[in-house]
N, C-alpha and C. Protein backbone atom coordinates (compact mmCIF):
# COMPACT_ATOMS: atom_id res chain seq x y z
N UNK A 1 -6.48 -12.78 5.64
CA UNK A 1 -6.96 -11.72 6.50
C UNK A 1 -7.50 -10.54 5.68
N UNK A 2 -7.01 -10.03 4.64
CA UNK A 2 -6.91 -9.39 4.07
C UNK A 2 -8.62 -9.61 3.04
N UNK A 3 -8.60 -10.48 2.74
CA UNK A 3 -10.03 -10.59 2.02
C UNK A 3 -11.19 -10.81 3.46
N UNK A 4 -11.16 -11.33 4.55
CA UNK A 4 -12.19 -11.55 5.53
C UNK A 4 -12.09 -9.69 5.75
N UNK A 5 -11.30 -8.94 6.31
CA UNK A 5 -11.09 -7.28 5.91
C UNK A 5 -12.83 -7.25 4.74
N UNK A 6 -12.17 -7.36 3.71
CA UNK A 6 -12.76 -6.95 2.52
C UNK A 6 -14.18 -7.25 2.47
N UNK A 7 -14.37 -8.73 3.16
CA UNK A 7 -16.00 -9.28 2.70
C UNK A 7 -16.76 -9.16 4.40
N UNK A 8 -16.14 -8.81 5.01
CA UNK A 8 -17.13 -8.67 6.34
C UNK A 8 -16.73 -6.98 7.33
N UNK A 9 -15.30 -6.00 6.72
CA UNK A 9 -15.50 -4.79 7.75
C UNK A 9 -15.99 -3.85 6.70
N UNK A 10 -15.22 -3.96 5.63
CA UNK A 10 -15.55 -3.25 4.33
C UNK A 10 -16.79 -2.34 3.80
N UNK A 11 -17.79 -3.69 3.79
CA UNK A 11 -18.96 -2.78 3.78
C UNK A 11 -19.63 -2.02 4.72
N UNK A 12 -19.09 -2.36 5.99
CA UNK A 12 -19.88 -1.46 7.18
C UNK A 12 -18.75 0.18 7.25
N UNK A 13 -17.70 -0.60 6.93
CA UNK A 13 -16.35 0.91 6.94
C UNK A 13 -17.28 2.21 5.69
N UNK A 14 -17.20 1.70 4.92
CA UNK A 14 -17.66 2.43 3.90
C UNK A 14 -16.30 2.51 3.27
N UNK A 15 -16.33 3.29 1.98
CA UNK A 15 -15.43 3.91 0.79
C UNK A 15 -14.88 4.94 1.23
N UNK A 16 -13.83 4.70 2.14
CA UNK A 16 -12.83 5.96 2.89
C UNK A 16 -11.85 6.48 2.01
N UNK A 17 -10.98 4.93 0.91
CA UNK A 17 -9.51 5.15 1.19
C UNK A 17 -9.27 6.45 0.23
N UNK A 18 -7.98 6.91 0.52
CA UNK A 18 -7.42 8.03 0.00
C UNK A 18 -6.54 7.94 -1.14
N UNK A 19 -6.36 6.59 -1.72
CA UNK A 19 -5.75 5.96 -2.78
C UNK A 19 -6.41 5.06 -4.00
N UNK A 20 -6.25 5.19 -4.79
CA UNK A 20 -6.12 4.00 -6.02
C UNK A 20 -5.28 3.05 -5.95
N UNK A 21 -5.03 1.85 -6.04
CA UNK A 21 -6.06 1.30 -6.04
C UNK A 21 -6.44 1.09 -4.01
N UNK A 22 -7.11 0.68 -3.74
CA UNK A 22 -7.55 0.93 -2.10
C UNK A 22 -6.25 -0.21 -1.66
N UNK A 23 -6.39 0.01 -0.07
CA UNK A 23 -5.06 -0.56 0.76
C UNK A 23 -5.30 -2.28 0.58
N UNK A 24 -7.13 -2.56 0.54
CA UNK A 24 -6.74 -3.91 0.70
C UNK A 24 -6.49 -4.43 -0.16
N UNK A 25 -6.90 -4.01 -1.72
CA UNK A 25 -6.41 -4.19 -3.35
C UNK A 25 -4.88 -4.55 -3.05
N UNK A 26 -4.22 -3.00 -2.55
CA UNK A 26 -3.01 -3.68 -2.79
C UNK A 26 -1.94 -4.06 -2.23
N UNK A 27 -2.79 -4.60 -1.07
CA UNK A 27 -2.25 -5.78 0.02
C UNK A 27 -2.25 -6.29 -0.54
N UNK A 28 -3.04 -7.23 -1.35
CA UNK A 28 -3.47 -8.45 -2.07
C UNK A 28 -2.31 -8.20 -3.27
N UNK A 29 -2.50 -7.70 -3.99
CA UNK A 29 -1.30 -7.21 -5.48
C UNK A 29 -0.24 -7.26 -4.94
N UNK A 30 0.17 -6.58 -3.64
CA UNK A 30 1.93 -6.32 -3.52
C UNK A 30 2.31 -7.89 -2.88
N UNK A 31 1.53 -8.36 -2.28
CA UNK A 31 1.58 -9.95 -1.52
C UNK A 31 1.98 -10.90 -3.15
N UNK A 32 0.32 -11.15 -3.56
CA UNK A 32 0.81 -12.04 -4.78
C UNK A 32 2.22 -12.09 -5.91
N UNK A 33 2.10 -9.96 -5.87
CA UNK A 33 3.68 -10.09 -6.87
C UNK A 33 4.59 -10.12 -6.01
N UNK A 34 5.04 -10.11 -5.14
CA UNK A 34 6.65 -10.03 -4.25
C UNK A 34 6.49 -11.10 -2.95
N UNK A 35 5.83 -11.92 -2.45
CA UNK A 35 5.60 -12.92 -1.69
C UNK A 35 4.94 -12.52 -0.34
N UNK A 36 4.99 -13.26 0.98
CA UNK A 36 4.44 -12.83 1.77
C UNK A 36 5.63 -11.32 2.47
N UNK A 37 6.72 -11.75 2.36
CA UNK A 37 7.35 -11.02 3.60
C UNK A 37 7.74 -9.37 2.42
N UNK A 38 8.09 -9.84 1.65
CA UNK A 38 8.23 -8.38 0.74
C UNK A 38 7.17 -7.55 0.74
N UNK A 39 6.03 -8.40 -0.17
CA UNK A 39 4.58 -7.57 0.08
C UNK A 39 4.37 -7.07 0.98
N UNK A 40 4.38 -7.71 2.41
CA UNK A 40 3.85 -7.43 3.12
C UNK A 40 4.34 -6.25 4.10
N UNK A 41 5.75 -6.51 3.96
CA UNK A 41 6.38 -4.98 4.34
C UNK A 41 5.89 -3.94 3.41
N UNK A 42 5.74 -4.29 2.00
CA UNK A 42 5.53 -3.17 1.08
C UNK A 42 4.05 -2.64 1.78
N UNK A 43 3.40 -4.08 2.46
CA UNK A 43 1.76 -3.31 2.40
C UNK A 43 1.57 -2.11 3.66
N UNK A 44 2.08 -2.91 4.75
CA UNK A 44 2.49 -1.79 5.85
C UNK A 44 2.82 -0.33 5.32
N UNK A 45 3.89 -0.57 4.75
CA UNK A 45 4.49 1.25 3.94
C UNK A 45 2.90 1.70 4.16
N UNK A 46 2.15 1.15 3.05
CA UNK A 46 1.16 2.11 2.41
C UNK A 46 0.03 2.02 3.60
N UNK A 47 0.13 1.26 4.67
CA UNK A 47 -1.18 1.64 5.35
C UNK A 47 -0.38 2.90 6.13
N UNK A 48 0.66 2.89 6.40
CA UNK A 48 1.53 3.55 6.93
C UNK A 48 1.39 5.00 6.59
N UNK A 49 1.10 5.34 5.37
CA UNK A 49 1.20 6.81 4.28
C UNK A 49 -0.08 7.15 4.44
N UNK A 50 -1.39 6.36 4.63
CA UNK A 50 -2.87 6.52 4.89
C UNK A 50 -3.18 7.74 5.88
N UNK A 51 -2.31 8.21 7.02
CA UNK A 51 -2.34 8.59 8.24
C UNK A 51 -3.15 10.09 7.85
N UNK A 52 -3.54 10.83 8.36
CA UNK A 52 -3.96 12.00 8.56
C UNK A 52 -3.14 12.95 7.92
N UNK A 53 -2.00 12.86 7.90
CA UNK A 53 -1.24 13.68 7.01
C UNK A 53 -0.58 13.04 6.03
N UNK A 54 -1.17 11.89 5.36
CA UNK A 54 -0.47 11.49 4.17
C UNK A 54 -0.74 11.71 2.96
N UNK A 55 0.05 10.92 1.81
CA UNK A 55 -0.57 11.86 0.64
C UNK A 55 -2.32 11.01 -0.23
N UNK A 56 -1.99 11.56 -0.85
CA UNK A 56 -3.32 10.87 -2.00
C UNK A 56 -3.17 10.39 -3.24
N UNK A 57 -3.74 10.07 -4.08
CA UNK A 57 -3.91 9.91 -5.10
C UNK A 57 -3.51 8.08 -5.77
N UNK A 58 -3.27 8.55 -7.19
CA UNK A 58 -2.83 6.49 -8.05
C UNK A 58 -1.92 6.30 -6.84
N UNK A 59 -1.73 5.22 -6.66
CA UNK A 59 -0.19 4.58 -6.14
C UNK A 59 -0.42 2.97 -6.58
N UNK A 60 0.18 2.65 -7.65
CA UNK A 60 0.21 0.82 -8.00
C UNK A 60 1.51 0.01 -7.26
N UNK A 61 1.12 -1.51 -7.16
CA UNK A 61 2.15 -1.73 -6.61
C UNK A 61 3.30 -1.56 -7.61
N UNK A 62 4.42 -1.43 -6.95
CA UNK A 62 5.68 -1.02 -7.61
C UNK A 62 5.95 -2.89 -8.69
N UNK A 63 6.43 -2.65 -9.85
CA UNK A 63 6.69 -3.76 -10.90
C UNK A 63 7.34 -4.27 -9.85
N UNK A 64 8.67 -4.02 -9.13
CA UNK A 64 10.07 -4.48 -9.30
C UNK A 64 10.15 -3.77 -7.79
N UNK A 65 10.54 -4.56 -6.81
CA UNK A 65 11.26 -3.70 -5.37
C UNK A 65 12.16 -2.98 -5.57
N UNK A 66 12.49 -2.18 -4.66
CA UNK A 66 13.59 -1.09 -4.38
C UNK A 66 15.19 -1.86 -4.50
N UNK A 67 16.08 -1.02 -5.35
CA UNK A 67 17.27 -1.70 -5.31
C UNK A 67 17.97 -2.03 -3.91
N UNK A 68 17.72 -0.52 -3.07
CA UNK A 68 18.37 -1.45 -1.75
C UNK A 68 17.78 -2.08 -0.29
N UNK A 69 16.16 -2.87 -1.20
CA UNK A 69 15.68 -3.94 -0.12
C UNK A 69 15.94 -5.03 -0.26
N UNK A 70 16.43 -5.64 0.83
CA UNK A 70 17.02 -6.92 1.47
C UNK A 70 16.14 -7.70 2.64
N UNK A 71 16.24 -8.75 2.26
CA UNK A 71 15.52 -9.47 3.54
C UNK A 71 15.53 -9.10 4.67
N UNK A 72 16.85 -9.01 5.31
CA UNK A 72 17.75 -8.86 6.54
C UNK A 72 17.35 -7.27 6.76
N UNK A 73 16.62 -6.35 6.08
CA UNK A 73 16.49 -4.91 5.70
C UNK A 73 14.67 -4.67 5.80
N UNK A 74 14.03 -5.24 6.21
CA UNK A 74 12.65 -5.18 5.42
C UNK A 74 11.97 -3.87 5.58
N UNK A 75 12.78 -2.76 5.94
CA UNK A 75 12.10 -1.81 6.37
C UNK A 75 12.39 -1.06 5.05
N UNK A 76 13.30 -1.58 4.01
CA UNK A 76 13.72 -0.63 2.60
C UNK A 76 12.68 -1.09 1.51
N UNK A 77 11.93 -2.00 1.78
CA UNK A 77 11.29 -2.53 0.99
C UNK A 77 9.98 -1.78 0.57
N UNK A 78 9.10 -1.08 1.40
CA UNK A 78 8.03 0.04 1.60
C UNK A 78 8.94 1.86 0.97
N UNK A 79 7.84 2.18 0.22
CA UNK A 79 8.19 3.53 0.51
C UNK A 79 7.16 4.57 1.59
N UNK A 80 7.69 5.06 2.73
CA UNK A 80 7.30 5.22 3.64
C UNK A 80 6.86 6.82 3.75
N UNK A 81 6.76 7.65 2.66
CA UNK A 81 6.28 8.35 2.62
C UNK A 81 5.29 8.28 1.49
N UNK A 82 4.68 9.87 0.79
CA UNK A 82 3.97 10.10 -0.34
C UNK A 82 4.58 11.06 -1.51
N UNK A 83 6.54 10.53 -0.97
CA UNK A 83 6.44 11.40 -2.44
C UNK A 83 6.79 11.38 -3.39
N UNK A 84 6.56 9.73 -3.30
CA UNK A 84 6.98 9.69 -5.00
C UNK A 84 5.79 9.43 -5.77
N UNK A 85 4.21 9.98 -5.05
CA UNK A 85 2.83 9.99 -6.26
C UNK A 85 3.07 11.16 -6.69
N UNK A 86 2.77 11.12 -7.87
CA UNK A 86 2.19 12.56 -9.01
C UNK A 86 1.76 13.56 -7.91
N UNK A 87 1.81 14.64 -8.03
CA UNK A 87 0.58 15.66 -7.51
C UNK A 87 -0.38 15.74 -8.37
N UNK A 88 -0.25 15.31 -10.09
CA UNK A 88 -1.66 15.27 -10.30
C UNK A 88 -2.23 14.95 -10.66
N UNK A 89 -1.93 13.40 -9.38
CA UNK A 89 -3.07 12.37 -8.92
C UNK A 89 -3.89 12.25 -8.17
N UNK A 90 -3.80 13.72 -7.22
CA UNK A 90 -4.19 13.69 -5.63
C UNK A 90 -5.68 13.32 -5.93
N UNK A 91 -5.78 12.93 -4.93
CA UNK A 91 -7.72 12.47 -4.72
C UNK A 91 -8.17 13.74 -4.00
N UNK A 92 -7.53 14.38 -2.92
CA UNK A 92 -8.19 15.38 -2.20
C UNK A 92 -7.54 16.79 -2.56
């Protein structure tokens, strides 16, 4: 889903995102390193932080998940805010 995103809304969306690397980059990165259900909670977090009042700047996927995400937990797995980027990384 995530690449059909990329090769058919992408170019009509234009160059919005408010992050490094962009959300669908690292959909794709947090999926391949941590599997579908980790990544994919991780990827939510970050479309999640995108919102109108979220933050900006680098954000890579994390090496290594959070010590206290658990399967049975998948909501610990995302960090669900912006504050653990640099401030000075901000894009805006």
């Amino acid at each position: 889903m995530i690449r059909l995103y990329k090769l058919m809304l992408s170019p009509f969306l234009g160059q919005n995102c408010r992050y490094l690397p962009t959300c669908s980059s690292y959909g794709e990165e947090a999926i391949r390193r941590h599997g579908l259900w980790a990544g994919g909670w991780t990827t939510l977090a970050r479309f999640q932080r995108c919102g109108p009042f979220g933050a900006s700047g680098y954000d890579p996927v994390p090496e290594v998940l959070r010590p206290a995400a658990r399967w049975y937990l998948p909501w610990r797995y995302g960090q669900w805010t912006g504050k653990h980027i640099d401030p000075k990384t901000r894009l805006d």
